[in-house]
Protein backbone atom coordinates (compact mmCIF):
# COMPACT_ATOMS: atom_id res chain seq x y z
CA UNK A 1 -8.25 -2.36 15.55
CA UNK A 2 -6.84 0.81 17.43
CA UNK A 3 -5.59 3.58 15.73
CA UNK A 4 -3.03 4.93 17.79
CA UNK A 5 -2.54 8.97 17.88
CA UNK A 6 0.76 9.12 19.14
CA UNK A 7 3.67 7.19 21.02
CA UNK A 8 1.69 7.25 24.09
CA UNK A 9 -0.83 5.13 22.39
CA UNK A 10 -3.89 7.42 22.82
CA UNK A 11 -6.64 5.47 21.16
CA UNK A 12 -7.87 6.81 17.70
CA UNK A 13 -10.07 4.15 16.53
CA UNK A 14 -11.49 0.65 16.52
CA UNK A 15 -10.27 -2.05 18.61
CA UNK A 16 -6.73 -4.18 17.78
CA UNK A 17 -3.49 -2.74 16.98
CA UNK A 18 -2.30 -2.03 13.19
CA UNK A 19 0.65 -3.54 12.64
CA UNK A 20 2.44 -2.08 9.21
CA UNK A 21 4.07 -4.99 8.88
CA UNK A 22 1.05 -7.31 8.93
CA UNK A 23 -0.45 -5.50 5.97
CA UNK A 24 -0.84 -8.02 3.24
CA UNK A 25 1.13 -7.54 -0.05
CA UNK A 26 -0.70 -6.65 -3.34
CA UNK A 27 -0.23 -9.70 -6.07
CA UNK A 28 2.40 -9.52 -8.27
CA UNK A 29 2.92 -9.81 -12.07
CA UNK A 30 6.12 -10.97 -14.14
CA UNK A 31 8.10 -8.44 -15.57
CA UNK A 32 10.59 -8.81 -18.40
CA UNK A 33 14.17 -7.71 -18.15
CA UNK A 34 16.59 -6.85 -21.39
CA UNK A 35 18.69 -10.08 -19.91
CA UNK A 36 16.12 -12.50 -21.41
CA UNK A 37 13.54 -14.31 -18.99
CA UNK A 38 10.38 -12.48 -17.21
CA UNK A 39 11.78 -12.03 -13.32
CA UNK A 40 9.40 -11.18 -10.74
CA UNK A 41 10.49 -7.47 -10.42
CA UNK A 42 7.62 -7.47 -7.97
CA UNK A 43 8.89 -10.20 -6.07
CA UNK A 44 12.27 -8.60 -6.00
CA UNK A 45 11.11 -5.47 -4.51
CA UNK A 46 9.16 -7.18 -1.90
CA UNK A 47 11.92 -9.31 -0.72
CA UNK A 48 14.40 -6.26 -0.40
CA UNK A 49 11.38 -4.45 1.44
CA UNK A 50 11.22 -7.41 3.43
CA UNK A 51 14.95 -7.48 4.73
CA UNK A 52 14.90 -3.80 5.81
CA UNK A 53 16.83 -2.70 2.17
CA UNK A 54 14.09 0.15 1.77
CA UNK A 55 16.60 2.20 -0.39
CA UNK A 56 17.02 -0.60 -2.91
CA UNK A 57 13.59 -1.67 -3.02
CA UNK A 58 11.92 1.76 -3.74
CA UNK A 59 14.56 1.76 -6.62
CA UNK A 60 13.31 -1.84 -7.44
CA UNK A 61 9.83 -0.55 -7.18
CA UNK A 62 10.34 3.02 -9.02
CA UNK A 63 11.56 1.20 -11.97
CA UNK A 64 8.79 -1.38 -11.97
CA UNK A 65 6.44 1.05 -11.91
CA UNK A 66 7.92 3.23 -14.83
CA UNK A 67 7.88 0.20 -16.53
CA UNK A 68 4.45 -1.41 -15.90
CA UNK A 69 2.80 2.54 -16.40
CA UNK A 70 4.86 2.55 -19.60
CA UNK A 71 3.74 -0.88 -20.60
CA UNK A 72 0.09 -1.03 -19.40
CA UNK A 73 -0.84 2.41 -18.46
CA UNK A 74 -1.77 4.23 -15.49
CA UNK A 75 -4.93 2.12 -14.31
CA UNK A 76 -3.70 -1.34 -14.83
CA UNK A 77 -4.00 -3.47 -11.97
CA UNK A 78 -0.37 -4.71 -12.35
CA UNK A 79 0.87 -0.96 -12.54
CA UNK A 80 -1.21 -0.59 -9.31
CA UNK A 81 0.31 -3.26 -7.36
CA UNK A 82 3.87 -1.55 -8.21
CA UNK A 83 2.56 1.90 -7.17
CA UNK A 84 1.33 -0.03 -3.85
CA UNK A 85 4.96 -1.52 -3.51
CA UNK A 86 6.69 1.71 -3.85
CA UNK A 87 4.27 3.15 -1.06
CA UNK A 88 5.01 0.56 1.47
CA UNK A 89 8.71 1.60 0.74
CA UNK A 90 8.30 5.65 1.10
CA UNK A 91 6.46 4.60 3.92
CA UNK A 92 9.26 2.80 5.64
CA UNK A 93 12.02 5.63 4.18
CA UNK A 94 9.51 8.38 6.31
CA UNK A 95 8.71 9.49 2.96
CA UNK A 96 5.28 10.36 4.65
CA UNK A 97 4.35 12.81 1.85
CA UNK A 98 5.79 11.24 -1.23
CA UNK A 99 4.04 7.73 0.23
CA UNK A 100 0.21 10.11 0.89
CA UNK A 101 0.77 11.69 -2.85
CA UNK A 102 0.98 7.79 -4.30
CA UNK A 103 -1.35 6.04 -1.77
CA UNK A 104 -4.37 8.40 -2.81
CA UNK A 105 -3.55 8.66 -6.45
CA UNK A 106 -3.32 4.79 -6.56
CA UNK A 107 -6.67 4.29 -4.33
CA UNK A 108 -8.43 6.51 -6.46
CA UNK A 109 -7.72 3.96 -9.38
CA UNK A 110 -8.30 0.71 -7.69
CA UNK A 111 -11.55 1.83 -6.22
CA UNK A 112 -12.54 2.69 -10.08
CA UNK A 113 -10.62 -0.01 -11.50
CA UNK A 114 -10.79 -2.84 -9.10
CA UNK A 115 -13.75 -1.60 -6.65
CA UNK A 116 -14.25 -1.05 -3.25
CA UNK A 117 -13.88 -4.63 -1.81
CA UNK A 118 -11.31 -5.90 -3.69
CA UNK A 119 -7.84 -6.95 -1.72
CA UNK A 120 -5.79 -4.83 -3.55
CA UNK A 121 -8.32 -1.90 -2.77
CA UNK A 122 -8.09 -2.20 0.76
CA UNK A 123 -4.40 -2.86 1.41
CA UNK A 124 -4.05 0.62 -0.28
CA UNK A 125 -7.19 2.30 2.44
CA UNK A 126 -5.14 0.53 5.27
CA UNK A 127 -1.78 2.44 3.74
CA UNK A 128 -3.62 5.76 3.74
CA UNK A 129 -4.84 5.72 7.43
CA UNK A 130 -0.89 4.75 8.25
CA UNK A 131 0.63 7.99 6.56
CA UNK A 132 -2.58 10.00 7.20
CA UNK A 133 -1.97 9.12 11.21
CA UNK A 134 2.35 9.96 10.36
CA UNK A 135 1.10 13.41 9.17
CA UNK A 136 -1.25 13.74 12.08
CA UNK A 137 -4.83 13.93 10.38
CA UNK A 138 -5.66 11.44 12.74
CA UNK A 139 -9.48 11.91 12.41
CA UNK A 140 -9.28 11.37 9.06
CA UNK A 141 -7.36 8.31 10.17
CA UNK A 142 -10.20 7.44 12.01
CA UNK A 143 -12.89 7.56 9.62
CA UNK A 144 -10.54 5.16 7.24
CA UNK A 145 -9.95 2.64 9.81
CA UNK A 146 -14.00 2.75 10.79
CA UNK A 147 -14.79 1.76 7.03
CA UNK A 148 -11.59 -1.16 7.03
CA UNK A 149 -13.31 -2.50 9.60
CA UNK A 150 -16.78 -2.23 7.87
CA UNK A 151 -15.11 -3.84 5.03
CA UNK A 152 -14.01 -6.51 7.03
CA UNK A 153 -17.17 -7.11 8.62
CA UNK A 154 -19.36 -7.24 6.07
CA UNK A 155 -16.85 -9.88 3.94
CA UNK A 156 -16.61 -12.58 7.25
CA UNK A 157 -18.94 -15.02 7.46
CA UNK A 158 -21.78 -14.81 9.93
C-alpha cells in the first residue's frame, strides 16, 4: 500500500493506496437506551458516519463511549470499539489531534487487551498512520504502514 506524503502523492510507503474509507469498522455491541430496548448505538454512529453526518455521529459516538467506559471500563473491548468510532469521526471533522490523542490511547489497550493481530487492533494501527501522515510525521507513518503490511502478510495464506 502507498503512503502518500502529500497531495502530490510523493510515495511514503508500501505499495497500494490507503483508502480511509475502505478501513473496516470495529464490531459493535448493543447498548441500552432509558426508552426501553438495547439499540445499536454503535450501529447508529456508523450509519451517520457513513452518510457524511460527522457532527452527529461523533455526538452518537461521544455518548456511547461515556457510556460503555462508564458501564464496562476503560479496557473493555466494547468501550474500545466506541473509542475507535469516535476516531474515525475526529478524523473526518480534521480533528487530527483530538483523533491522534484517542487513536494511541485506544491502541495501547487493544494491543494489551485484544493483542497485536486481532482486527480490532489493526483497524486502530491503520487509523494512527492516517492522522500521523495529517500531522506530517510521515516516517513514523511509514514504519506503521511497514508493520500493517507485515501483519497482513504473515495472516494470508501461503
Amino acid at each position: 500500500m502507498t503512503w502518500t506524503t502529500d497531495d502530490t502523492g510523493a510515495e511514503a510507503g508500501p505499495s497500494e493506496a490507503v483508502d480511509e474509507r475502505a478501513v473496516p469498522r470495529p464490531r459493535r455491541a448493543p447498548e441500552e437506551t432509558r426508552a426501553g430496548p438495547p439499540v445499536d448505538a454503535g450501529a447508529r454512529g456508523a450509519d451517520l458516519h457513513e452518510r457524511g453526518e460527522y457532527r452527529r455521529a461523533r455526538t452518537v459516538h461521544e455518548n456511547l463511549l461515556d457510556s460503555r467506559r462508564r458501564r464496562h471500563g476503560h479496557d473493555h473491548p466494547d468501550t474500545l470499539a466506541a473509542a475507535t468510532g469516535l476516531a474515525m469521526d475526529l478524523l473526518r471533522l480534521d480533528e487530527n489531534e483530538a483523533a491522534r490523542a484517542l487513536v494511541e490511547d485506544t491502541l495501547a489497550r487493544q494491543r494489551h487487551v485484544l493483542g497485536d493481530d486481532h482486527p480490532d487492533t489493526l483497524v486502530s494501527t491503520i487509523s494512527l498512520a492516517i492522522v500521523l501522515r495529517r500531522l506530517g510525521d510521515h516516517r513514523r507513518a511509514r514504519r506503521i504502514g511497514r508493520w500493517v503490511d507485515d501483519q497482513r502478510h504473515a495472516r494470508s495464506p501461503q
